[in-house]
N, C-alpha and C. Protein backbone atom coordinates (compact mmCIF):
# COMPACT_ATOMS: atom_id res chain seq x y z
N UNK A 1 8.64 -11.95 4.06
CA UNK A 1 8.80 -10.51 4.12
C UNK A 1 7.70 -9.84 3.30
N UNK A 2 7.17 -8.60 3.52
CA UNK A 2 6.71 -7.57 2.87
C UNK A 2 6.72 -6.37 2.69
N UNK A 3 5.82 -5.44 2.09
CA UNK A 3 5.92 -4.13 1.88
C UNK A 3 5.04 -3.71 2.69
N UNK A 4 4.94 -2.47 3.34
CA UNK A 4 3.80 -1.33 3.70
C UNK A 4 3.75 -0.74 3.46
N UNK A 5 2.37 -0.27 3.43
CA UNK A 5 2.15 1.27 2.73
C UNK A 5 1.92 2.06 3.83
N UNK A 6 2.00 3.02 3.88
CA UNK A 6 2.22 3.88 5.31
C UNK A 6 2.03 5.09 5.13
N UNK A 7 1.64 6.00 6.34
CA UNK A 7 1.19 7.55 6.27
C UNK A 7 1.13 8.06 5.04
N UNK A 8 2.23 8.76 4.42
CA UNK A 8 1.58 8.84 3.08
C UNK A 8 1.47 8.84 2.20
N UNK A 9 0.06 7.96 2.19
CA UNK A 9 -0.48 7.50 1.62
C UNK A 9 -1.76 7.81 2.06
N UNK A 10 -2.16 7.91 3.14
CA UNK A 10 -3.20 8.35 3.81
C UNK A 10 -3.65 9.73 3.32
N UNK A 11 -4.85 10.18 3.22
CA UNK A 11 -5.78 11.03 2.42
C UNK A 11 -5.18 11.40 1.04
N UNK A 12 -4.51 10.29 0.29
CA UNK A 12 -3.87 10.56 -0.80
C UNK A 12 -4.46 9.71 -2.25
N UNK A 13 -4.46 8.34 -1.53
CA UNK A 13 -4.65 7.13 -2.35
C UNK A 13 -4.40 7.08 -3.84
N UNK A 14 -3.16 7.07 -3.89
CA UNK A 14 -2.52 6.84 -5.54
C UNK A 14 -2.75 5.47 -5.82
N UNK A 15 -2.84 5.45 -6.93
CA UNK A 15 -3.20 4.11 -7.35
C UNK A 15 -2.11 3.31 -8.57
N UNK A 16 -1.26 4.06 -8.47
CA UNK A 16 0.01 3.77 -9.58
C UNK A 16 0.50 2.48 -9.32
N UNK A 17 0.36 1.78 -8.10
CA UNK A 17 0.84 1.16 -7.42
C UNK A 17 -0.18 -0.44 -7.75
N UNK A 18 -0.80 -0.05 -7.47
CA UNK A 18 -2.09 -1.63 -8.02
C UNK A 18 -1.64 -2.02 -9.59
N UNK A 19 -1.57 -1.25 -10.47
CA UNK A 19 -1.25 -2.19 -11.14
C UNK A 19 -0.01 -2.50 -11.85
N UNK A 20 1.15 -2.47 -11.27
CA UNK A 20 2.21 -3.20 -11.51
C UNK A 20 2.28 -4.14 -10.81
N UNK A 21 1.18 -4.34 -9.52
CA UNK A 21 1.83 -5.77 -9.00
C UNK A 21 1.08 -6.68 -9.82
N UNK A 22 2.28 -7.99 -9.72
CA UNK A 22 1.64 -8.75 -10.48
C UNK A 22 1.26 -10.40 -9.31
N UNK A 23 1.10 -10.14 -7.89
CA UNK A 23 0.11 -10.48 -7.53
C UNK A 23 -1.24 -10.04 -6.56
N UNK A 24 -1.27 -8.76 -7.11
CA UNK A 24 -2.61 -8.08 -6.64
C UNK A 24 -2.77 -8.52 -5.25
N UNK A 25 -2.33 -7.52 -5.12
CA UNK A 25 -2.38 -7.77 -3.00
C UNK A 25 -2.62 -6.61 -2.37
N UNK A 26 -2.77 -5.63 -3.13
CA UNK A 26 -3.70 -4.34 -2.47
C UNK A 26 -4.84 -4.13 -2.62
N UNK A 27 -5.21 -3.55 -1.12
CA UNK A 27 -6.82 -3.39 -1.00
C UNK A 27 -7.40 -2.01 -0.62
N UNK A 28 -8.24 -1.50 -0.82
CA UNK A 28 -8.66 -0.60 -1.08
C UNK A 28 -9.64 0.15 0.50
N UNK A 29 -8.71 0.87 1.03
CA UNK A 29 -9.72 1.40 2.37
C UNK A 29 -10.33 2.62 2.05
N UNK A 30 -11.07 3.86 2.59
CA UNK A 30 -11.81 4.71 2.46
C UNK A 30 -10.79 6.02 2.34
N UNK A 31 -9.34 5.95 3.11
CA UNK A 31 -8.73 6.68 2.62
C UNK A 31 -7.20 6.71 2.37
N UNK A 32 -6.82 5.41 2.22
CA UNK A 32 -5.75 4.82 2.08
C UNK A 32 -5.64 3.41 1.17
N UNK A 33 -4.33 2.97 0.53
CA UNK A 33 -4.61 1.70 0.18
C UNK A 33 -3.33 0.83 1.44
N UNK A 34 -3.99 -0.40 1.18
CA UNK A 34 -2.75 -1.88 2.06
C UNK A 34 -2.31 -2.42 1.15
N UNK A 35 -0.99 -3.19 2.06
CA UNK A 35 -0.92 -4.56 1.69
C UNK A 35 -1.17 -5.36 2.41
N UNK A 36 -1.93 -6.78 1.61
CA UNK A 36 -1.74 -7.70 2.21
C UNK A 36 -0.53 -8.81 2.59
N UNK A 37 -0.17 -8.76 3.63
CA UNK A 37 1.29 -9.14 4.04
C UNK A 37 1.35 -10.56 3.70
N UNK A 38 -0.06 -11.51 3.52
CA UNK A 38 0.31 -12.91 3.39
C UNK A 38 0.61 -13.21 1.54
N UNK A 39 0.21 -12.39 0.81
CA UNK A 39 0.09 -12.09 -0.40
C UNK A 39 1.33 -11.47 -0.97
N UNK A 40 1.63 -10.74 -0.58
CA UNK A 40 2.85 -9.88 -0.84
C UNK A 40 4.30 -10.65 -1.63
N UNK A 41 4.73 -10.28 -2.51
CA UNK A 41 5.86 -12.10 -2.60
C UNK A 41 7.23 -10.75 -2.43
N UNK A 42 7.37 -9.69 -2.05
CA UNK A 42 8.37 -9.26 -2.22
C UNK A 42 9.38 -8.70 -3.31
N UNK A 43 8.53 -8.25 -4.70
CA UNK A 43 9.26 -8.10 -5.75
C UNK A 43 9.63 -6.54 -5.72
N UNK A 44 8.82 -5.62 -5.05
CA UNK A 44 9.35 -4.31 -4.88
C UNK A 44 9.08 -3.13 -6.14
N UNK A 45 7.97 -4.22 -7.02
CA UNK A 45 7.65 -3.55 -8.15
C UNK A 45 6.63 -2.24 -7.93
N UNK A 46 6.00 -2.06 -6.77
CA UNK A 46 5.73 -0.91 -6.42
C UNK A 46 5.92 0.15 -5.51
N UNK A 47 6.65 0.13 -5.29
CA UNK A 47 7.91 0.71 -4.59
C UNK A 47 8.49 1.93 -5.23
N UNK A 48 8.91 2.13 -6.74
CA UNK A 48 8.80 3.16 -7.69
C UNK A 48 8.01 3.74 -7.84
N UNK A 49 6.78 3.18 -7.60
CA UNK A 49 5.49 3.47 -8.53
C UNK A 49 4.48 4.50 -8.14
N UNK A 50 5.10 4.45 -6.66
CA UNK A 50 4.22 5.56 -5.53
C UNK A 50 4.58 6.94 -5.97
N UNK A 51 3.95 7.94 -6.31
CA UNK A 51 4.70 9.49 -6.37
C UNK A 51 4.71 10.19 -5.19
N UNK A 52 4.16 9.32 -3.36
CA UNK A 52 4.70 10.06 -2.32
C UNK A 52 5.37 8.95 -1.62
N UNK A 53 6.08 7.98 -2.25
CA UNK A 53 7.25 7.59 -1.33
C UNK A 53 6.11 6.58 0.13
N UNK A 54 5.19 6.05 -0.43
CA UNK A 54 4.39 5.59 0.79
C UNK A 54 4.57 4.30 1.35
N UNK A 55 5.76 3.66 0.18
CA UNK A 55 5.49 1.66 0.29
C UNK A 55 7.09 1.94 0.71
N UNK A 56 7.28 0.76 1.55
CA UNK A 56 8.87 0.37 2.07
C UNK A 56 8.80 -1.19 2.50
N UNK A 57 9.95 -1.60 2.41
CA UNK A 57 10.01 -2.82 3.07
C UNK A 57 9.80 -2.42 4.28
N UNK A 58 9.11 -4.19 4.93
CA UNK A 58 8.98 -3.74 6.17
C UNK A 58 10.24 -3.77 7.18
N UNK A 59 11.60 -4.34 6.64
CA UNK A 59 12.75 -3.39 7.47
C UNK A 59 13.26 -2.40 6.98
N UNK A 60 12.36 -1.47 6.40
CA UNK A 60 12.87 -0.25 6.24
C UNK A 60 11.95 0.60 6.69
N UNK A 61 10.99 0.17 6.89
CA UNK A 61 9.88 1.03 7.63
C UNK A 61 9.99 2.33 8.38
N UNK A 62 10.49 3.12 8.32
CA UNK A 62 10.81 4.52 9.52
C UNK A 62 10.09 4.42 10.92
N UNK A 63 10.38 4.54 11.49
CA UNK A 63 10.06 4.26 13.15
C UNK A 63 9.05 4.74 13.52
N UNK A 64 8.52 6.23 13.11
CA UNK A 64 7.68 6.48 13.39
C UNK A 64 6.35 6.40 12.64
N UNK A 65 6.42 5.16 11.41
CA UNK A 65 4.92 4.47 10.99
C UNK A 65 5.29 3.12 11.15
N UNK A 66 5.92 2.70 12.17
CA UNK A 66 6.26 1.68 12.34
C UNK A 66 4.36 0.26 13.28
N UNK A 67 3.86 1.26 13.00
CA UNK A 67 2.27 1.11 13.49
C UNK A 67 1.47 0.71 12.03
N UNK A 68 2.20 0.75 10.76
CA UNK A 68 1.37 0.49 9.88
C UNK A 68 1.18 -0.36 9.43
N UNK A 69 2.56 -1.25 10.12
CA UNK A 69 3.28 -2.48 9.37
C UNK A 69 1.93 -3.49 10.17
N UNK A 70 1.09 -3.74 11.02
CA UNK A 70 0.08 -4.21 11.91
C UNK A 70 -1.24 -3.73 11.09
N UNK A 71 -1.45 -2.10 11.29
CA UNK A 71 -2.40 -1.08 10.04
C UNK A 71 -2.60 -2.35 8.76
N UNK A 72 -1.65 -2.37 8.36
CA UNK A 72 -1.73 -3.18 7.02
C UNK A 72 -2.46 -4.67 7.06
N UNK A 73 -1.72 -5.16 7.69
CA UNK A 73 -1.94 -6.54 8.40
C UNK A 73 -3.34 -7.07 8.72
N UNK A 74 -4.03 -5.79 9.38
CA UNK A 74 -5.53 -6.05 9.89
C UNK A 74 -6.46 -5.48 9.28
N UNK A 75 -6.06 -4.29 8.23
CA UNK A 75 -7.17 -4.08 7.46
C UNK A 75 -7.55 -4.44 6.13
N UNK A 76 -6.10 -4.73 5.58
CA UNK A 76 -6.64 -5.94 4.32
C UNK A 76 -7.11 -6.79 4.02
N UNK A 77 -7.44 -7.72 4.62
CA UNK A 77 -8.59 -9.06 4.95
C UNK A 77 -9.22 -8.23 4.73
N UNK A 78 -10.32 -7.34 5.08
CA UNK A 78 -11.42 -6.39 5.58
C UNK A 78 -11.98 -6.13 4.51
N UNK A 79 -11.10 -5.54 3.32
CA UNK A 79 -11.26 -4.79 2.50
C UNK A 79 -11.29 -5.38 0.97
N UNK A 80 -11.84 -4.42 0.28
CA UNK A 80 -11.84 -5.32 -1.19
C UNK A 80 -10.58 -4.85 -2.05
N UNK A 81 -10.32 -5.79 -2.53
CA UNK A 81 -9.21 -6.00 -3.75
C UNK A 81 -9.52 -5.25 -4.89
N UNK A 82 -8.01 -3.99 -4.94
CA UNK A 82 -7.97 -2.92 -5.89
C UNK A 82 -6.85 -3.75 -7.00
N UNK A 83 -7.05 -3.82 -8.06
CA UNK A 83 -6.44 -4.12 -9.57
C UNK A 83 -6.17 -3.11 -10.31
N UNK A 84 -7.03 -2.16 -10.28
CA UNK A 84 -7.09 -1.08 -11.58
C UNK A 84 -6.70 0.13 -10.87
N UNK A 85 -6.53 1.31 -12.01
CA UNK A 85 -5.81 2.58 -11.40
C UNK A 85 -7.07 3.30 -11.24
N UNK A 86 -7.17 3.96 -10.46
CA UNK A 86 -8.43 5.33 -9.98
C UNK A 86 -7.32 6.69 -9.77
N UNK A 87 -8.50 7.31 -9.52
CA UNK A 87 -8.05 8.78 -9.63
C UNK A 87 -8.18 8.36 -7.94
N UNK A 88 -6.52 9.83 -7.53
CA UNK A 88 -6.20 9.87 -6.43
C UNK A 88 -7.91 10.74 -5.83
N UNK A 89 -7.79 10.85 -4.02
CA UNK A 89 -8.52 11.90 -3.53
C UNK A 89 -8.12 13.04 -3.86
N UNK A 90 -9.65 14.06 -3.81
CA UNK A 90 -9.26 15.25 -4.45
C UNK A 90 -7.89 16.06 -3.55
N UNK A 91 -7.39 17.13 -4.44
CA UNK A 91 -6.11 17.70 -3.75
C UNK A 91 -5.04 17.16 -4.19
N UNK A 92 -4.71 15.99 -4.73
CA UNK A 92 -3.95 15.17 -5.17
C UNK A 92 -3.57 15.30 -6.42
């Protein structure tokens, strides 16, 4: 099982979330962050951590970002591995 991060999160990119996990499995896209689903162990420690509600299990996923749970899947390989906290995009 895993988490996704989903819509939004998109033009938001909080970063509260990278570092409580403690096996670093988010990656960093241009205007969103993932998870990596093979990485992921399921502890749910960032799940709180979001201030827009963006990570869910993936059976809790809401139906209509039910496209992210794949989103996630294929763009984390891709991307480089976020650890540390950054400042959200501006507006945020």
């Amino acid at each position: 099982m895993t988490h996704v991060v989903a819509q939004p999160c998109d033009n938001c990119k909080y970063t509260d979330c990278v570092v409580v996990c403690p096996v670093e499995c988010f990656y960093e896209g241009e205007t969103m962050l993932y998870i990596h689903p093979d990485e992921c162990i399921d502890c749910e420690a960032c799940v709180p951590e979001c201030p827009v509600e963006a990570i869910f299990h993936e059976d809790n996923l809401p139906a209509e970002w039910a496209s992210y749970k794949a989103l996630n899947a294929e763009m984390a390989p891709k991307l480089p591995q976020i650890t540390e906290k950054k400042e959200p995009l501006a507006g945020h």
